[in-house]
Protein backbone atom coordinates (compact mmCIF):
# COMPACT_ATOMS: atom_id res chain seq x y z
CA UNK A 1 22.68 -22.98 -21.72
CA UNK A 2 23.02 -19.44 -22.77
CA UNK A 3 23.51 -16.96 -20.26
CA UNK A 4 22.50 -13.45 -19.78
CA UNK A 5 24.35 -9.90 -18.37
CA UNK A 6 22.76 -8.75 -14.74
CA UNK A 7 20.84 -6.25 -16.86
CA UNK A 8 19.67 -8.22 -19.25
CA UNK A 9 18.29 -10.60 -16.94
CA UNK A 10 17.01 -7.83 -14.53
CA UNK A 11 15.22 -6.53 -17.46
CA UNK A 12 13.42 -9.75 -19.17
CA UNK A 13 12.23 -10.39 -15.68
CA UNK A 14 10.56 -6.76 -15.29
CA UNK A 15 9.14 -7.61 -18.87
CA UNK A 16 7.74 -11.04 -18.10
CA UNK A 17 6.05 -10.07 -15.08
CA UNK A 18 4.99 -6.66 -16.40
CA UNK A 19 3.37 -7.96 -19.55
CA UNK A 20 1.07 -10.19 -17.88
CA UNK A 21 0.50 -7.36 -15.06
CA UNK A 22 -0.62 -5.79 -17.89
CA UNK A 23 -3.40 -8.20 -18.61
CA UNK A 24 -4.09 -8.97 -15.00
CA UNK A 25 -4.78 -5.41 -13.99
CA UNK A 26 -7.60 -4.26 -16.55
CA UNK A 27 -8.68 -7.45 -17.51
CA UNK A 28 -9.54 -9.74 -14.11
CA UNK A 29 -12.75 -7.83 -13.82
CA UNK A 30 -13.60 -8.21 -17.33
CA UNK A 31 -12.78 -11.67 -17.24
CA UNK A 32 -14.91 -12.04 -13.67
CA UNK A 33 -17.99 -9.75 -14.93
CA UNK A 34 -17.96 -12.48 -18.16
CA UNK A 35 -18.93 -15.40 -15.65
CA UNK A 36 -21.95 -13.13 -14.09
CA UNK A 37 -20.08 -11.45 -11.15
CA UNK A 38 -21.59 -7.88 -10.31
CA UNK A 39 -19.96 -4.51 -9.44
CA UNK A 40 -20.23 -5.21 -5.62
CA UNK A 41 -18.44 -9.16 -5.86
CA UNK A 42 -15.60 -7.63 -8.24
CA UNK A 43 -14.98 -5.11 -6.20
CA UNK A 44 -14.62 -6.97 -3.23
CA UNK A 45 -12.20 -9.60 -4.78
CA UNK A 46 -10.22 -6.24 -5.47
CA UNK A 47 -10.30 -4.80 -1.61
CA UNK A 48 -9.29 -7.88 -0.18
CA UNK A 49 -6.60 -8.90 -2.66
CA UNK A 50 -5.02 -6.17 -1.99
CA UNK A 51 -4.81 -7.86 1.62
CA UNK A 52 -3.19 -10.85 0.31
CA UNK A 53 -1.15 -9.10 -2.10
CA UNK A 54 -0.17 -7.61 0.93
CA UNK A 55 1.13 -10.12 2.62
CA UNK A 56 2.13 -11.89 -0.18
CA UNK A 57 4.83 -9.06 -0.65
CA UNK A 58 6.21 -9.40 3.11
CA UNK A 59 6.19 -12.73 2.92
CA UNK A 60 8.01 -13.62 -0.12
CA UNK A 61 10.74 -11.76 0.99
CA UNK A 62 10.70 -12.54 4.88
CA UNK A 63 11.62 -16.31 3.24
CA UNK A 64 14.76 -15.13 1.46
CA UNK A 65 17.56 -15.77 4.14
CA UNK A 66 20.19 -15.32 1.59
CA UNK A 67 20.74 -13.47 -1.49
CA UNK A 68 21.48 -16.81 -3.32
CA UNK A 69 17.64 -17.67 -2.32
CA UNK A 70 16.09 -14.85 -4.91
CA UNK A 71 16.60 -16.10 -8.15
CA UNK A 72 14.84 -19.83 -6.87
CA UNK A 73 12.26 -17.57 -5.14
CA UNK A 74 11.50 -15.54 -8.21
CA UNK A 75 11.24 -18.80 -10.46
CA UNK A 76 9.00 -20.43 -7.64
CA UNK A 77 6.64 -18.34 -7.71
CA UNK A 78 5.97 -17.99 -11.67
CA UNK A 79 5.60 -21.77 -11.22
CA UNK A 80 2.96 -21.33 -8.47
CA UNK A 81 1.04 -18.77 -10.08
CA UNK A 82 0.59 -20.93 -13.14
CA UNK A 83 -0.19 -23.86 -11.14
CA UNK A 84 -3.04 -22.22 -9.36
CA UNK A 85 -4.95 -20.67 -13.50
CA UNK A 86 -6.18 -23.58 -14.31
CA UNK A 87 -8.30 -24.50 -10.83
CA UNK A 88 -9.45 -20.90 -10.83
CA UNK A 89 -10.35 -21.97 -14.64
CA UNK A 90 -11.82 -25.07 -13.51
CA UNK A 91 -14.11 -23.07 -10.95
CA UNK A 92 -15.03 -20.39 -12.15
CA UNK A 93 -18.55 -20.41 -11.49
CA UNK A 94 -18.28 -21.37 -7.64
CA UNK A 95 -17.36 -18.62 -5.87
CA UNK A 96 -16.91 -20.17 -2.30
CA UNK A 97 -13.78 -22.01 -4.27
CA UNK A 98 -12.71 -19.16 -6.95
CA UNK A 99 -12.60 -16.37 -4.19
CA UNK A 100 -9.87 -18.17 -2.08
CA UNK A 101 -7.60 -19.32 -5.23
CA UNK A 102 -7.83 -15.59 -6.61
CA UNK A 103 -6.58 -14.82 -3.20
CA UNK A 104 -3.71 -17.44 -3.43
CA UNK A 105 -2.98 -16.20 -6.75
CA UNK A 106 -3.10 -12.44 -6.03
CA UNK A 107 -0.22 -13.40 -2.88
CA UNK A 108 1.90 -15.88 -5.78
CA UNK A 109 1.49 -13.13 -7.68
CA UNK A 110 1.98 -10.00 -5.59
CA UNK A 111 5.44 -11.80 -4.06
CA UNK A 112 7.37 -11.68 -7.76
CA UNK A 113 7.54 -7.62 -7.57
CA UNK A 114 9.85 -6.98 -3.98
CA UNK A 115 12.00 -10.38 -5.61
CA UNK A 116 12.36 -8.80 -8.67
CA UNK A 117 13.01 -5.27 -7.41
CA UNK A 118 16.12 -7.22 -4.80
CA UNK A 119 17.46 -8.58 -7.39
CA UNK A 120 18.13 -5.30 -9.97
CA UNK A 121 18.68 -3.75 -6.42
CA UNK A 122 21.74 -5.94 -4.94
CA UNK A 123 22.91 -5.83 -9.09
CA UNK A 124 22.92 -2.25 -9.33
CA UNK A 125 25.22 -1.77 -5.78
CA UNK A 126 27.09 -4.72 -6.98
CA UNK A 127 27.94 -4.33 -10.50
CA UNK A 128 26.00 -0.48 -11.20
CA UNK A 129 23.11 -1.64 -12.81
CA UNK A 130 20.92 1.16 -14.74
CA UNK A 131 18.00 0.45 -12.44
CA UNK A 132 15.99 3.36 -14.37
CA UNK A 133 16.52 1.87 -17.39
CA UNK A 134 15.56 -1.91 -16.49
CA UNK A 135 12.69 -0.72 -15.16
CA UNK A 136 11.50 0.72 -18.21
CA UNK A 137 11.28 -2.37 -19.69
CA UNK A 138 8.53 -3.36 -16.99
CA UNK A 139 6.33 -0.01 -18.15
CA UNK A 140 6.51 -1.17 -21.90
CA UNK A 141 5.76 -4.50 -20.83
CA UNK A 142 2.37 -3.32 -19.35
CA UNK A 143 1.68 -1.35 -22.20
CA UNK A 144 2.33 -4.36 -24.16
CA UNK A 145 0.19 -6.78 -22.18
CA UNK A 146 -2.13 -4.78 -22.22
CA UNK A 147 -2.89 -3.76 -26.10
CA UNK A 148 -2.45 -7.22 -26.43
CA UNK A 149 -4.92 -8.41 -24.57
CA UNK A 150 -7.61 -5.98 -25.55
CA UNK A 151 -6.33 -7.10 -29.03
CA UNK A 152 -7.14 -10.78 -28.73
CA UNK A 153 -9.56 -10.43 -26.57
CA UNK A 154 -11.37 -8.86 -29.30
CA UNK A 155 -11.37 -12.21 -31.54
CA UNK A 156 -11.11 -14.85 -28.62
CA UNK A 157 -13.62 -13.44 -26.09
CA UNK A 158 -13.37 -12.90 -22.58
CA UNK A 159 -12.62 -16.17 -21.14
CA UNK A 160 -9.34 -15.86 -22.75
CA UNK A 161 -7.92 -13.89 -20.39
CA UNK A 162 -6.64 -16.16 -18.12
CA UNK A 163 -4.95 -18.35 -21.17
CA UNK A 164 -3.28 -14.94 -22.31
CA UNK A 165 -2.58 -14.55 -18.58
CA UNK A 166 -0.72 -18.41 -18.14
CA UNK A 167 1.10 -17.43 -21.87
CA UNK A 168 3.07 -14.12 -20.73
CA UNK A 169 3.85 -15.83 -17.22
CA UNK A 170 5.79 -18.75 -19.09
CA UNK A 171 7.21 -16.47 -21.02
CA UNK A 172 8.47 -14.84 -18.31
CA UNK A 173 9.10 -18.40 -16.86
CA UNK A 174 11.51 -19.13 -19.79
CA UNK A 175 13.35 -16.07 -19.49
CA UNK A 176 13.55 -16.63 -15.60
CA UNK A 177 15.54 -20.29 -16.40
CA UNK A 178 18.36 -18.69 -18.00
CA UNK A 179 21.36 -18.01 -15.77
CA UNK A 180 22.92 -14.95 -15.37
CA UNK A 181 26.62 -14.35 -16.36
CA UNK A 182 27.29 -12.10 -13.19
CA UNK A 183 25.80 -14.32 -9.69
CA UNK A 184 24.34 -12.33 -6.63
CA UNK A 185 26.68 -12.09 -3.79
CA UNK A 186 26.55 -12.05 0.26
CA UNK A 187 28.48 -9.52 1.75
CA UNK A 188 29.51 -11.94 4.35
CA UNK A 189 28.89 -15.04 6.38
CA UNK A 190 28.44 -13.40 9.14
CA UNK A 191 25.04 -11.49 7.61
CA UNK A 192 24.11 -14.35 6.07
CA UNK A 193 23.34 -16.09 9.52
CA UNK A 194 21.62 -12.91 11.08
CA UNK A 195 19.42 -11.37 8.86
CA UNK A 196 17.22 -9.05 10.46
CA UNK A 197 13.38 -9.32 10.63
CA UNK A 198 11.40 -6.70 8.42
CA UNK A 199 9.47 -5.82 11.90
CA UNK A 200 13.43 -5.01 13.25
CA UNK A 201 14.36 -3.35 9.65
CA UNK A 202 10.90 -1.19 10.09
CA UNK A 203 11.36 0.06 13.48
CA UNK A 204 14.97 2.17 12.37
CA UNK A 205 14.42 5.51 12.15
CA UNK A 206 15.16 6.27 8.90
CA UNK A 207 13.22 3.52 7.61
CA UNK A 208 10.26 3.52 9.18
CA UNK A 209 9.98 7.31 7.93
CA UNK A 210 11.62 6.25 4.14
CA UNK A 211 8.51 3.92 4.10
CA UNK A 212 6.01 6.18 5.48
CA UNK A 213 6.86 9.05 3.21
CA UNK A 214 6.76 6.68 0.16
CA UNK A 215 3.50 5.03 1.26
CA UNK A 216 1.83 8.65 1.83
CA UNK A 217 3.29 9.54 -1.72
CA UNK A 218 2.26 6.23 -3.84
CA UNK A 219 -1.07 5.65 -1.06
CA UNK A 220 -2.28 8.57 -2.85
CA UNK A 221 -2.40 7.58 -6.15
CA UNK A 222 -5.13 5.02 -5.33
CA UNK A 223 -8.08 7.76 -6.35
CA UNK A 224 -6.86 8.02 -9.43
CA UNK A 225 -6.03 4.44 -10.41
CA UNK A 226 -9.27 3.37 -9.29
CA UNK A 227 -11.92 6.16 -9.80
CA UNK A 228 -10.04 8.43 -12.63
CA UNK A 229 -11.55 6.44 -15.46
CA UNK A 230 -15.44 6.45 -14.27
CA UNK A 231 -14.22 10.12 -13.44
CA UNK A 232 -12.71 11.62 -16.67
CA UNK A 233 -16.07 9.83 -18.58
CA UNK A 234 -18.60 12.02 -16.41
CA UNK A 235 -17.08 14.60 -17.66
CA UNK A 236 -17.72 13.55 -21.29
CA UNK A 237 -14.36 12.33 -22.36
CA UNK A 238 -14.32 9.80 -24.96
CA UNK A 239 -12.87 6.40 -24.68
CA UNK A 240 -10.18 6.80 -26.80
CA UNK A 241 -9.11 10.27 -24.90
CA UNK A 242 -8.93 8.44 -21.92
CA UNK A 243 -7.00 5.45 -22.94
CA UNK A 244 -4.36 8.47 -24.66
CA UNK A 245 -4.90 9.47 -21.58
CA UNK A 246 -3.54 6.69 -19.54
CA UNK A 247 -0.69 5.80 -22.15
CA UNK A 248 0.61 9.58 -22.31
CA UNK A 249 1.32 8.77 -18.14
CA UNK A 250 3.16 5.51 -19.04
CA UNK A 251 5.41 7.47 -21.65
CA UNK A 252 5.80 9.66 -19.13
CA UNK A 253 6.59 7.24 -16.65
CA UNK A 254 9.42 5.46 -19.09
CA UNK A 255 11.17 8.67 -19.60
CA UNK A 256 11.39 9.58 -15.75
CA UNK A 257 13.39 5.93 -15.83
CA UNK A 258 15.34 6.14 -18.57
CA UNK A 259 16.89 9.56 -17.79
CA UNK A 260 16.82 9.64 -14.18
CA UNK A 261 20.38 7.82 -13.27
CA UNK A 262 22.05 10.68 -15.73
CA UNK A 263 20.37 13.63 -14.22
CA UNK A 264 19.08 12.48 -10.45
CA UNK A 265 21.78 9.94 -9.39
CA UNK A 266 23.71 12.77 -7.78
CA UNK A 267 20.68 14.26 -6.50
CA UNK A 268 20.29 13.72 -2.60
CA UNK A 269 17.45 11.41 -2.08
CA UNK A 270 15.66 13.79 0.50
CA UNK A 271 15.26 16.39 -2.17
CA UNK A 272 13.75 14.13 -4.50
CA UNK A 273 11.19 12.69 -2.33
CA UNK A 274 10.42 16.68 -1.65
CA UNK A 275 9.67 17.20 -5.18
CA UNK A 276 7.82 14.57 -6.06
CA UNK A 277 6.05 15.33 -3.10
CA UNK A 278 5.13 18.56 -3.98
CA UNK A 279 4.57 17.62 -7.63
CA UNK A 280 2.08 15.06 -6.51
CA UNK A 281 -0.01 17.32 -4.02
CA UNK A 282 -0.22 19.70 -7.50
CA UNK A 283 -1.24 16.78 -9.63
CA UNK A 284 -4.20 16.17 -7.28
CA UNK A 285 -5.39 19.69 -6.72
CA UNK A 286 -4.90 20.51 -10.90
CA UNK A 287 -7.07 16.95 -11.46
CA UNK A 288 -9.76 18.46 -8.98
CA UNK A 289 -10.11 21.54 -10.47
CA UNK A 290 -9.83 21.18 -14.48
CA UNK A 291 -12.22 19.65 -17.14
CA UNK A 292 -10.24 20.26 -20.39
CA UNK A 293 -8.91 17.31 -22.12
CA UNK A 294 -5.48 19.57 -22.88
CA UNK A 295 -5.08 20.19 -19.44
CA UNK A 296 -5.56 16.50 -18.27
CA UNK A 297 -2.55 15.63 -20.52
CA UNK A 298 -0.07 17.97 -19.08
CA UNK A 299 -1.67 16.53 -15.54
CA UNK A 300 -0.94 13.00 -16.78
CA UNK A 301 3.03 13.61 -17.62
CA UNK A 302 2.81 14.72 -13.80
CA UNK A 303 2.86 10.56 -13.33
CA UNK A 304 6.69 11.02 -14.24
CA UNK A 305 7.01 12.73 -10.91
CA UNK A 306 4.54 11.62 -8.74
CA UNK A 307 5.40 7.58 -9.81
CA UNK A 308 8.17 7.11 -11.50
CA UNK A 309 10.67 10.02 -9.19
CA UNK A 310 9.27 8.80 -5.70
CA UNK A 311 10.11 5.24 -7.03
CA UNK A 312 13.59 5.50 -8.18
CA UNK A 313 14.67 7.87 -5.35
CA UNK A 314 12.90 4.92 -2.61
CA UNK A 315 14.68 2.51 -4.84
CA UNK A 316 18.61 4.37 -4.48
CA UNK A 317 17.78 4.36 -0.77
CA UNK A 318 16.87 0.71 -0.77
CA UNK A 319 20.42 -0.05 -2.83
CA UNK A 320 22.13 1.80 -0.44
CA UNK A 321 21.59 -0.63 2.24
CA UNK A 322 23.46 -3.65 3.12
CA UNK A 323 22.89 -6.69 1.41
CA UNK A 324 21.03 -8.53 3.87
CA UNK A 325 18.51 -6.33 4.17
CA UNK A 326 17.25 -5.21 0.51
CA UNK A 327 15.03 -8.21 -0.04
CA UNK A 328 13.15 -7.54 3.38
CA UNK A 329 13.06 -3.95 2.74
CA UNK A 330 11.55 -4.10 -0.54
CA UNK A 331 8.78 -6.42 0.37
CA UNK A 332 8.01 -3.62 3.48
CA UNK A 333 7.37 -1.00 0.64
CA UNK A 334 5.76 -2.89 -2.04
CA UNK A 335 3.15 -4.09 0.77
CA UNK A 336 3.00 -1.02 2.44
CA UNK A 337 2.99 1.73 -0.36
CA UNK A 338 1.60 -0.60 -3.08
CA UNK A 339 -1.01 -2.40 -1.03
CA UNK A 340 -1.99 -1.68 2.64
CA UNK A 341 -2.31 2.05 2.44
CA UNK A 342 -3.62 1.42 -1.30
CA UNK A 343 -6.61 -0.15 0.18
CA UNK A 344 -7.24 1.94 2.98
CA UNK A 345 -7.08 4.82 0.23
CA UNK A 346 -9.03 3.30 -2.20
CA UNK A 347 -12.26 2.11 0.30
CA UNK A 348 -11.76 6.59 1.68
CA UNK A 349 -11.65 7.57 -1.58
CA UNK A 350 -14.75 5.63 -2.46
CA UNK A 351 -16.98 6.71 0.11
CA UNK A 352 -16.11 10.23 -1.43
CA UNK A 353 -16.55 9.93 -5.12
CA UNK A 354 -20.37 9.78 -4.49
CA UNK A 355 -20.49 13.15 -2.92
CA UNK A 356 -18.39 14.87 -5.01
CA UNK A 357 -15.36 13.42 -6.81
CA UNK A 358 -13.03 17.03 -6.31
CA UNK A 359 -13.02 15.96 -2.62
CA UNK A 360 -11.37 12.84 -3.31
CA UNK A 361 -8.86 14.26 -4.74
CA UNK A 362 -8.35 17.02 -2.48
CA UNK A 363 -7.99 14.33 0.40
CA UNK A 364 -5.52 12.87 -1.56
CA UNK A 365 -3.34 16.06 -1.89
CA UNK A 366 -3.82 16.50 1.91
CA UNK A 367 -2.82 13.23 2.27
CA UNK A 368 1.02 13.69 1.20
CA UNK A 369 1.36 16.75 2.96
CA UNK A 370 2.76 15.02 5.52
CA UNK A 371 5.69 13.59 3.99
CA UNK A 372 7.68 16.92 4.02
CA UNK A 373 8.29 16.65 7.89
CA UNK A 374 8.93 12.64 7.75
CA UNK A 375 11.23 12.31 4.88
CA UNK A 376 14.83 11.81 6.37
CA UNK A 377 16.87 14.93 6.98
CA UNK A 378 19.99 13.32 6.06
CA UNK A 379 20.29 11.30 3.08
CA UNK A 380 22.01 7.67 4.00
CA UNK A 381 24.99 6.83 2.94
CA UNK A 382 26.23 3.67 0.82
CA UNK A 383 27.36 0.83 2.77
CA UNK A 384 30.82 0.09 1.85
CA UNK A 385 31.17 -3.18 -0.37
CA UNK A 386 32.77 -6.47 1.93
């Protein structure tokens, strides 16, 4: 069976999953408003999947006793989430039955990211994986899923999603059954058997304040990944602007990643949570307060700092730790940053965008404020290989 280098693996597995993201993301609502589901049902499916997703994060990870358990966990659940598409298929018109499989899915689903982010994690302290630049791979993917998509969509209809859906998840399933040349090691025996909880990893100092800054930082982004769109077209941008729009902040995004390791892997980790920090309180006063198209672009390569910096500086502090705890760690900040605050966010940010949708915004910026006095003082150091 041919085998694959740690990045190489790392980096189909970011494209698998991030292709049908890609088609996930923008298209479950399409595909749920085809079978007659208003505004008020789709939205709810979105509020409390982020719940599950949620704990679908933690819990993935919580399982993984032992580093050898990730690869097996990451194929697992490609295989569950396929196994549950066709019964949410199959009833797709009951909603008693499809709201509790979409919530099973969204979990199946939600656990792959923390997996795959331990894996290119434990790789990059163990053999110096680019983590930037296997990361990328996951932005094109979205971009990729998503064209895609909208691109067969087009000819198919819109109860194709979910077939497009199952057909970049076994991609991603074939590229998951190759073995890697280079194996994931325990540090030790010894850690093996005593793993610590996430609740035990979350009440250390540093972090419990790592996550909370992070969380405050990527928590704020929920205004603008839900609201943005309906936002930018009351102001009379066109369709195609604001899909430029969104793809100049994924180029962005890519090219944060695929330079960062040569010009921020030196940089101490406090200082780049700082800037992105203060970048991302100045992307959400500049979206509050501008209306020209030209100035929304230079807002939108903002994402490069706001995203993509805040996630590859929380990302060198999760590598930095010891073995045993990267898997547990990542699942605390995917459901914590990415989900938990994400939904508190979003259902705040909501009750604002009636009134006035500058306030949102605002709130937002207000929001991360707060991170300068939590983010770590001292930067840790790298646990010394067994």
């Amino acid at each position: 069976m041919m085998k694959l280098s740690p990045f190489n693996w790392a980096s189909f597995n970011f494209f698998g999953y991030f292709c049908a993201y890609g088609v996930m993301l923008p298209f479950l609502p399409v595909w749920l408003k085809h079978y007659g589901y208003g505004a008020e049902m789709i939205g709810l499916i979105a509020s409390v999947g982020y719940i599950f997703r949620f704990l679908g994060g933690v819990l993935a990870s919580q399982r993984v006793k032992h580093v050898d358990h990730l690869i097996p966990t990451a194929r697992g659940l490609t295989w569950l989430n396929l196994a549950v598409i066709p019964f949410i298929f199959l009833f797709a018109d009951n909603i008693w039955l499809l709201f509790p499989l979409l919530m099973i899915f969204h979990a199946f689903n939600a656990g792959a990211i923390p997996i795959a982010d331990s894996i290119a994690s434990i790789w990059q302290q163990q053999v110096g994986l680019d983590y930037g630049k296997s990361r990328l791979f996951g932005s094109v993917a979205f971009v990729v899923g998503s064209l895609s998509c909208g691109y067969l969509v087009g000819f198919l209809g819109e109860s194709s999603v979910l077939f497009i859906f199952a057909g970049f998840m076994l991609l991603l399933a074939f590229g998951q059954s190759l073995k890697p040349l280079v194996a994931l090691q325990q540090n030790s025996e010894h850690h093996a058997t005593n793993s610590p909880s996430s609740w035990e990893i979350f009440k250390e100092p540093t972090a419990c304040r790592m996550l909370i800054t992070v969380s405050l930082i990527l928590g704020s982004h929920a205004a603008y990944y839900t609201y943005s769109t309906l936002y930018w077209s009351s102001l009379g941008i066109s369709t195609e602007m604001i899909s430029l729009l969104w793809g100049i902040a994924v180029v962005a995004e890519i090219c944060m990643f695929f330079l960062a390791k040569r010009f921020l892997g030196k940089v101490k980790i406090r200082y780049l949570m700082m800037i992105a920090a203060a970048v991302t309180i100045s992307r959400w006063i500049l979206l509050a307060n501008i209306s020209d198209p030209t100035l929304f672009i230079f807002e939108q390569c903002l994402h490069s700092f706001s995203f993509a910096m805040t996630h590859f500086a929380m990302i060198r502090y999760i590598s930095s730790q010891e073995v045993e705890k990267i898997a547990k760690l990542q699942g605390l900040y995917f459901g914590l940053s990415n989900c938990a605050i994400v939904a508190i966010f979003t259902f705040i940010s909501g009750l604002l965008y009636q009134y006035n949708p500058s306030y949102m915004f605002i709130l937002m910026a207000i929001t991360v404020v707060p991170a300068f006095f939590l983010v770590p003082q001292v930067a840790p150091k790298i646990i010394s290989k067994h």
